[in-house]
C-alpha atoms as a PDB file:
ATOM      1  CA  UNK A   1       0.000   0.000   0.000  1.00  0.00           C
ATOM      2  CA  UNK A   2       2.878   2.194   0.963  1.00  0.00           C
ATOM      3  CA  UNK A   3       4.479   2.117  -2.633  1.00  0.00           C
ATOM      4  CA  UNK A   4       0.946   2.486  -4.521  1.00  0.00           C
ATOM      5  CA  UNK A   5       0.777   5.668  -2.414  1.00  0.00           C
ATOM      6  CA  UNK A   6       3.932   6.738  -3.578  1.00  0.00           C
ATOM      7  CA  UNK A   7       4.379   6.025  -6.821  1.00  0.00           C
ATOM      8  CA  UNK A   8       0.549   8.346  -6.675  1.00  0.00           C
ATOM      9  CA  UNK A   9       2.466  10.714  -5.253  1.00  0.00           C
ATOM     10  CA  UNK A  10       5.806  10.870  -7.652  1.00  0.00           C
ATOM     11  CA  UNK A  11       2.860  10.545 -10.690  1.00  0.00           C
ATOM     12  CA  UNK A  12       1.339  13.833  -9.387  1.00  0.00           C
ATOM     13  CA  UNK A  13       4.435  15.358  -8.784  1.00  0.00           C
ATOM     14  CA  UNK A  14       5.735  14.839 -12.454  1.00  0.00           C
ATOM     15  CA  UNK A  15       2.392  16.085 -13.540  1.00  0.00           C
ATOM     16  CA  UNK A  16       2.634  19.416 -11.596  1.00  0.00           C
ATOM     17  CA  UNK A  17       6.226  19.752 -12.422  1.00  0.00           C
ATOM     18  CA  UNK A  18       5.796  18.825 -16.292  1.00  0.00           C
ATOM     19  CA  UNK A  19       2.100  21.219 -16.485  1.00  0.00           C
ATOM     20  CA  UNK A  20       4.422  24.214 -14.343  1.00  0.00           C
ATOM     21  CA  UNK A  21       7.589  24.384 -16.723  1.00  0.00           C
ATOM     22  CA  UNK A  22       5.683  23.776 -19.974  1.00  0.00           C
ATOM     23  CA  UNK A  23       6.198  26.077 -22.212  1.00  0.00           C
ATOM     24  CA  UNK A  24       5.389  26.731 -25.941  1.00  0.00           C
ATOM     25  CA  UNK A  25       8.023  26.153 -28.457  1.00  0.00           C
ATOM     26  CA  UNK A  26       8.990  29.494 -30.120  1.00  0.00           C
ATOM     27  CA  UNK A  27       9.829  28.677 -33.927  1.00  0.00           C
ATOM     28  CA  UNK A  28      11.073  31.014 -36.410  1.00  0.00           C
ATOM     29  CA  UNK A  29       7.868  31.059 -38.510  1.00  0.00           C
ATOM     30  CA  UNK A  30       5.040  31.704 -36.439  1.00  0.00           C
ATOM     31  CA  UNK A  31       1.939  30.705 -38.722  1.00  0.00           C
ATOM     32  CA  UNK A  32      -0.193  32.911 -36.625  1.00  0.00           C
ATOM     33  CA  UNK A  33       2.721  36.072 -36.550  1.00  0.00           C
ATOM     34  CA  UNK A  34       2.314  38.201 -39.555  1.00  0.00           C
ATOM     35  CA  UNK A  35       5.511  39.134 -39.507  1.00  0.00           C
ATOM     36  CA  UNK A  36       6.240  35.001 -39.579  1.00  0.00           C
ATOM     37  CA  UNK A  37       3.907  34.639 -42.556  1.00  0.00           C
ATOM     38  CA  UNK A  38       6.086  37.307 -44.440  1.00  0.00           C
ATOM     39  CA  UNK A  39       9.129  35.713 -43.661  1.00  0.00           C
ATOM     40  CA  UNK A  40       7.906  32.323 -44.832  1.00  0.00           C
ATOM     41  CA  UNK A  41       6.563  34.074 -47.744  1.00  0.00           C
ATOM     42  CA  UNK A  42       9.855  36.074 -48.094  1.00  0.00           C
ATOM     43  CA  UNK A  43      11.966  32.813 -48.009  1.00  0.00           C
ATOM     44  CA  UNK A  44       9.748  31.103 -50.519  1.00  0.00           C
ATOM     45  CA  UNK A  45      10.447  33.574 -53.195  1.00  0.00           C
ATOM     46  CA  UNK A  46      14.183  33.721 -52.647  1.00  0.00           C
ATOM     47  CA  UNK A  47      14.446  29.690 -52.813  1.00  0.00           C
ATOM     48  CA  UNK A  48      11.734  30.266 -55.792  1.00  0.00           C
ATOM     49  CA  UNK A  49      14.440  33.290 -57.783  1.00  0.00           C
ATOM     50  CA  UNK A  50      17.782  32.115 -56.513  1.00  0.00           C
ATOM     51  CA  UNK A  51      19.335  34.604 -58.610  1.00  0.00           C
ATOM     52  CA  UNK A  52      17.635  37.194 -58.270  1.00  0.00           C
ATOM     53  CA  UNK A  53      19.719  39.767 -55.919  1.00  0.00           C
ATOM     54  CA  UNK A  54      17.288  41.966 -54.148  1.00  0.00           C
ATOM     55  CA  UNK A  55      15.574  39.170 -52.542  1.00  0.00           C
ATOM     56  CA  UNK A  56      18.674  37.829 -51.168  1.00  0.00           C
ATOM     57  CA  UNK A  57      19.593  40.916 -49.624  1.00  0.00           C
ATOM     58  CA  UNK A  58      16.301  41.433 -48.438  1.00  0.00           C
ATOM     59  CA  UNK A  59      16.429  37.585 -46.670  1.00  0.00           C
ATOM     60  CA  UNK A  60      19.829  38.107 -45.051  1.00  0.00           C
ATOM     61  CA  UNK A  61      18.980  41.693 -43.959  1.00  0.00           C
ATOM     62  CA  UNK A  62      15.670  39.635 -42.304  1.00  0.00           C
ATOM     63  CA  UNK A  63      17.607  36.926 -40.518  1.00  0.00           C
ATOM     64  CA  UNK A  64      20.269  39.168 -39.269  1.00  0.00           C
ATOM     65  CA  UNK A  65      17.309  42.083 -37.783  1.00  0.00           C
ATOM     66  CA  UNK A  66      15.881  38.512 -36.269  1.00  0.00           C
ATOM     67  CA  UNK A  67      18.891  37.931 -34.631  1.00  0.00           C
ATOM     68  CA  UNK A  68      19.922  34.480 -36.625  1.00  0.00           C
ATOM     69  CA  UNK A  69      23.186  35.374 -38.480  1.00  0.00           C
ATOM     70  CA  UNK A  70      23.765  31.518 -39.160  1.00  0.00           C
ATOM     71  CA  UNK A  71      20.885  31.977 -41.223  1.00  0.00           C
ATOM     72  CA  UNK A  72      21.407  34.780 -43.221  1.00  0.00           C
ATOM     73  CA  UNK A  73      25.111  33.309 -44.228  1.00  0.00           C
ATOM     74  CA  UNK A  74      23.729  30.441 -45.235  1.00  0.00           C
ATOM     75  CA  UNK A  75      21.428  32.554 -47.455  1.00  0.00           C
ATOM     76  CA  UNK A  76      24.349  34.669 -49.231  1.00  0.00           C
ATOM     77  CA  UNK A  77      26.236  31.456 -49.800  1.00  0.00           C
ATOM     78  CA  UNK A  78      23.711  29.830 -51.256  1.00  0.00           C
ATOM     79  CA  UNK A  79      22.961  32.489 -53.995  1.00  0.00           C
ATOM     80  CA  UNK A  80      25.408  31.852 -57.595  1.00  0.00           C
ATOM     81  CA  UNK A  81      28.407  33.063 -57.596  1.00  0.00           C
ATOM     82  CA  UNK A  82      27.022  36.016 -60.000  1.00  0.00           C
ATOM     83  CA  UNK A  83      24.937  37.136 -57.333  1.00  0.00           C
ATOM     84  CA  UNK A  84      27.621  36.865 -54.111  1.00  0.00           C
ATOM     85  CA  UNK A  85      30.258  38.825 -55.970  1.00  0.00           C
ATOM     86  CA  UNK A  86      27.414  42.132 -55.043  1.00  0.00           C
ATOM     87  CA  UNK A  87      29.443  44.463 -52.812  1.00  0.00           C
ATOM     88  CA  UNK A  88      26.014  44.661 -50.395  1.00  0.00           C
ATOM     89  CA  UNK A  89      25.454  41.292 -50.231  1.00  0.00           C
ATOM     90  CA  UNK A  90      29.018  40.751 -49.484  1.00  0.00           C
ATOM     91  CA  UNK A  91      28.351  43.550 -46.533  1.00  0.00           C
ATOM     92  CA  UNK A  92      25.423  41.517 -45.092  1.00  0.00           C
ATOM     93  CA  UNK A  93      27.779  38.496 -45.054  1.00  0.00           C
ATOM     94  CA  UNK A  94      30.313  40.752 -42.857  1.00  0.00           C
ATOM     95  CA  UNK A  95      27.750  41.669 -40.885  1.00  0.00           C
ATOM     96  CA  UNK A  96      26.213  38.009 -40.094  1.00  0.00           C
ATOM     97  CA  UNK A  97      30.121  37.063 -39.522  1.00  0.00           C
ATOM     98  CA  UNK A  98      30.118  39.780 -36.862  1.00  0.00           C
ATOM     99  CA  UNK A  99      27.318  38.885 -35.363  1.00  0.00           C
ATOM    100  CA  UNK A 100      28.180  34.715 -35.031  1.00  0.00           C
ATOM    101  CA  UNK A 101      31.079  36.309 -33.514  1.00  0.00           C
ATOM    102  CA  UNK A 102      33.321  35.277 -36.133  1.00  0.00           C
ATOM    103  CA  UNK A 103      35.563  38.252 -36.143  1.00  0.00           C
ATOM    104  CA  UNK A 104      38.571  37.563 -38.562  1.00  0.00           C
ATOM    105  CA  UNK A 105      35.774  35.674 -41.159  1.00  0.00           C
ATOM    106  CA  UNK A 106      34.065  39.393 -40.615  1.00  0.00           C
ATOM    107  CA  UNK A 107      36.750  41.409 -41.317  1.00  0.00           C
ATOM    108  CA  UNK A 108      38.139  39.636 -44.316  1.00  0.00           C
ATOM    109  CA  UNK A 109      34.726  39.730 -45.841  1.00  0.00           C
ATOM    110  CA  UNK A 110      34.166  43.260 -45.000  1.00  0.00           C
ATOM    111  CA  UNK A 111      37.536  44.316 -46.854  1.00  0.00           C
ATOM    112  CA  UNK A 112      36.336  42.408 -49.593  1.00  0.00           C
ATOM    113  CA  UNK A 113      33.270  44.130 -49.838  1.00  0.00           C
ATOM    114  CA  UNK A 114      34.842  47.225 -49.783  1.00  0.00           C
ATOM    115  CA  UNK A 115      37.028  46.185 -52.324  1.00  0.00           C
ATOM    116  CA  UNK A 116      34.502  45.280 -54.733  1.00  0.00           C
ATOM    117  CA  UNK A 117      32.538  48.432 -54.255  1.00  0.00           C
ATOM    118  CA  UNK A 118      35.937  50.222 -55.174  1.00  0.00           C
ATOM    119  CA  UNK A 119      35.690  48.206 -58.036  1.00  0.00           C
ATOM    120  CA  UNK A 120      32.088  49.204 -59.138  1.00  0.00           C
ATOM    121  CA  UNK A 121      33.572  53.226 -58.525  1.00  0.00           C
ATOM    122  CA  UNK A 122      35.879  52.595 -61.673  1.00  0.00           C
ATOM    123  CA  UNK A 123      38.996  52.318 -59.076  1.00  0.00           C
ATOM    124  CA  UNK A 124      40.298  48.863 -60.713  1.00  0.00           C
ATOM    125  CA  UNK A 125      38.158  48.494 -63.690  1.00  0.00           C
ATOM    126  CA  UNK A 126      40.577  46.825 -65.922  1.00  0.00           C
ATOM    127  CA  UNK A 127      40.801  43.816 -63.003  1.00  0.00           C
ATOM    128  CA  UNK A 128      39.066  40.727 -64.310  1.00  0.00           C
ATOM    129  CA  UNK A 129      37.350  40.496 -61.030  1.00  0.00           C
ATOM    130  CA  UNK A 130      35.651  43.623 -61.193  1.00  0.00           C
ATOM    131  CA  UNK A 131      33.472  42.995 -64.525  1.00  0.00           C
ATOM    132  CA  UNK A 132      30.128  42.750 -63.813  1.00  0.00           C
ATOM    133  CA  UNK A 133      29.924  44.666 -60.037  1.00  0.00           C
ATOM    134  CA  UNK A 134      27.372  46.620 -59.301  1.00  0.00           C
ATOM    135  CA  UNK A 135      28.150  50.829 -58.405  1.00  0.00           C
ATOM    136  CA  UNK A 136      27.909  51.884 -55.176  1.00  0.00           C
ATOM    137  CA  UNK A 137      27.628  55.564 -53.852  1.00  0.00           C
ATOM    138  CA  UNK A 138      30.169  57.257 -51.777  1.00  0.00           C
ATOM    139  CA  UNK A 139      28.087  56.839 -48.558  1.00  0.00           C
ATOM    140  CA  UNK A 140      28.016  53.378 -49.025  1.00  0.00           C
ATOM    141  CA  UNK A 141      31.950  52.912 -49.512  1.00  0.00           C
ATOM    142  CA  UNK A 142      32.137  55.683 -46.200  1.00  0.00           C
ATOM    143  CA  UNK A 143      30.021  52.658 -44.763  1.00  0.00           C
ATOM    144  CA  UNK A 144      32.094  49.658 -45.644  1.00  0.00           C
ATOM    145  CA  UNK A 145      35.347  51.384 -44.984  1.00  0.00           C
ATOM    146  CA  UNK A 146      34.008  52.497 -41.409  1.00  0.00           C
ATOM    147  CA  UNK A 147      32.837  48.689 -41.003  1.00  0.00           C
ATOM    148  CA  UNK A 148      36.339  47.352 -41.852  1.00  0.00           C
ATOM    149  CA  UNK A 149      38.066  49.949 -39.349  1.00  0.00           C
ATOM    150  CA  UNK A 150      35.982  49.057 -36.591  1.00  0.00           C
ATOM    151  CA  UNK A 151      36.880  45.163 -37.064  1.00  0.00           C
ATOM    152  CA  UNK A 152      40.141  45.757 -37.704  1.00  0.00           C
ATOM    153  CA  UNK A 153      40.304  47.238 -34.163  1.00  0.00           C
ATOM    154  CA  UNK A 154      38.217  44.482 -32.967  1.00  0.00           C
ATOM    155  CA  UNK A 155      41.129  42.048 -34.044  1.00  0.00           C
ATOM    156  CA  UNK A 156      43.780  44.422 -33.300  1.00  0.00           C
ATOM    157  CA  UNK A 157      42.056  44.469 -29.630  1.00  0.00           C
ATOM    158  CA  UNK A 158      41.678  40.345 -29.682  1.00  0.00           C
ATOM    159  CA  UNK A 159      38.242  40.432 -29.333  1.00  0.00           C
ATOM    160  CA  UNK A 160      36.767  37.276 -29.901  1.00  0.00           C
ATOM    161  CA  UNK A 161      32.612  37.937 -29.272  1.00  0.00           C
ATOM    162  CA  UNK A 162      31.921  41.242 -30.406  1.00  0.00           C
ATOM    163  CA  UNK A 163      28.338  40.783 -29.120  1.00  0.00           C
ATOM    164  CA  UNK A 164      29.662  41.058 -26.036  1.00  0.00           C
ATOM    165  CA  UNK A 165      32.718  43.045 -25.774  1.00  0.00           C
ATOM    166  CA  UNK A 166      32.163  46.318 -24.558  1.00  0.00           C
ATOM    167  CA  UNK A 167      35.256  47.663 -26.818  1.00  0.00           C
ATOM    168  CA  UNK A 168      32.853  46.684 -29.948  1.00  0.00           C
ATOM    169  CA  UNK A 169      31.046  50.108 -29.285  1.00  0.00           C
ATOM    170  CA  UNK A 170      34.106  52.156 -28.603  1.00  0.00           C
ATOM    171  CA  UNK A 171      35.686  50.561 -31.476  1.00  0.00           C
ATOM    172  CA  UNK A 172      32.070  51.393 -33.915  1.00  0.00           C
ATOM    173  CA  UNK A 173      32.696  55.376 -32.246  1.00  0.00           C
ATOM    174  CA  UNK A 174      36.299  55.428 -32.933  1.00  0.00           C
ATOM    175  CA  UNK A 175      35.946  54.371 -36.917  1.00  0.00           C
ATOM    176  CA  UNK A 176      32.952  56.830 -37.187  1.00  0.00           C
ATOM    177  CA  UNK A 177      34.610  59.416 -35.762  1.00  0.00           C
ATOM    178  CA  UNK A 178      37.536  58.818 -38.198  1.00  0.00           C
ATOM    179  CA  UNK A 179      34.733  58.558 -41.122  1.00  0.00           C
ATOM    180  CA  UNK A 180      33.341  61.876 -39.900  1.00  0.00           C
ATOM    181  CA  UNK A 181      36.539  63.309 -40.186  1.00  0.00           C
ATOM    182  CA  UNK A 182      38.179  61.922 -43.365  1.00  0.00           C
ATOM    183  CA  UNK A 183      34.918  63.651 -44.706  1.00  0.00           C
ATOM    184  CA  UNK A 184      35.421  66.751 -43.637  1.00  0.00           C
ATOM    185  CA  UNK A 185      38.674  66.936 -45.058  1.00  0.00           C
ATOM    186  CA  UNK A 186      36.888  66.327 -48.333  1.00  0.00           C
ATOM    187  CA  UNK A 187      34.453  68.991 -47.626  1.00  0.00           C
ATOM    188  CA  UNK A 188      37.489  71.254 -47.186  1.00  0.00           C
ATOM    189  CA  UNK A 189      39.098  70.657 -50.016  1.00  0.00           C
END
C-alpha cells in the first residue's frame, strides 16, 4: 500500500512539475505572426528566384534584424556566384560574420566588400574580377570602410565575441569618428 501511495504521489508530482515548466516552443515562422507569414513568404520567393539579388539581400537583412546570423550566411552562400560577388550582399555576409562572432571571417569579408565596391567606382576596372559589379555611392563605400576599421580594431584588440565586448562600441565610435573626419577633409578641399 505504501508504494501504490507513492508512486501516486511521484505521478502527481511529475504532472505538476511537467504542467508548471511547460512552455510553448517558439519557432522562427510563427503561422499565426504576420511578420512570420512574411518571412515564410519572403523565403519562398528567394528559394523560388535564386538569382535574383534583391531578394537575397532582403532575406539576409531579415535573418540578421531577427537575430539568426547563421541563417542569413547560409542565405548569401547559397545564392550563384554572379549574385555573391554584389558588394552589399558581401556587406550583409560581414555583418552576419560579426554577429556569429566570427571576427577575422568578418573582417576579411568586409575588406572584400569594400574592395569590390571600389571596383564598381571605376577604381580597378581593368581587373578581371571587377566585370560585372554593381556601383555603389560614396556613402556606401564611407560605410564599408568604417565597417572594416571598426573590425580591424576588434582584431587588433583580440576580441573574440563582439556581441559582447564592450570595446565593440568604442571601437564602432572610434571608426565613425575617423569617417566623420576623413569627410570633412573632403568637404574642405
Amino acid at each position: 500500500m505504501e508504494i501504490r501511495v507513492s508512486v501516486v504521489l511521484l505521478v502527481v508530482l511529475v504532472v505538476t512539475g511537467s504542467a508548471l515548466s511547460a512552455s510553448e516552443p517558439r519557432s522562427l515562422v510563427d503561422p499565426v505572426d504576420p511578420d512570420s507569414v512574411a518571412l515564410a513568404q519572403l523565403e519562398d520567393a528567394a528559394s523560388a528566384s535564386r538569382g535574383n539579388l534583391a531578394l537575397t539581400q532582403r532575406l539576409a537583412a531579415t535573418y540578421l534584424k531577427l537575430g539568426h546570423p547563421g541563417l542569413a550566411i547560409s542565405a548569401v552562400r547559397a545564392a550563384p556566384a554572379e549574385v555573391g560577388r554584389d558588394p552589399m550582399l558581401t556587406h550583409r555576409l560581414a555583418q552576419a560574420y560579426e554577429a556569429s562572432g566570427r571576427v577575422l571571417d568578418a573582417l576579411g569579408t568586409a575588406e572584400l566588400a569594400l574592395a569590390r565596391c571600389e571596383c564598381a567606382a571605376g577604381a580597378r576596372a581593368e581587373d578581371a574580377e571587377c566585370r560585372g559589379t554593381r556601383s555603389c555611392s560614396p556613402s556606401t563605400m564611407a560605410a564599408f570602410e568604417m565597417h572594416a576599421e571598426a573590425l580591424a580594431m576588434l582584431v587588433r584588440w583580440g576580441v573574440t565575441d563582439p556581441r559582447h565586448d564592450t570595446r565593440t562600441a568604442l571601437a564602432y565610435r572610434l571608426a565613425g569618428r575617423t569617417a566623420r573626419i576623413a569627410s570633412l577633409g573632403l568637404i574642405a578641399d
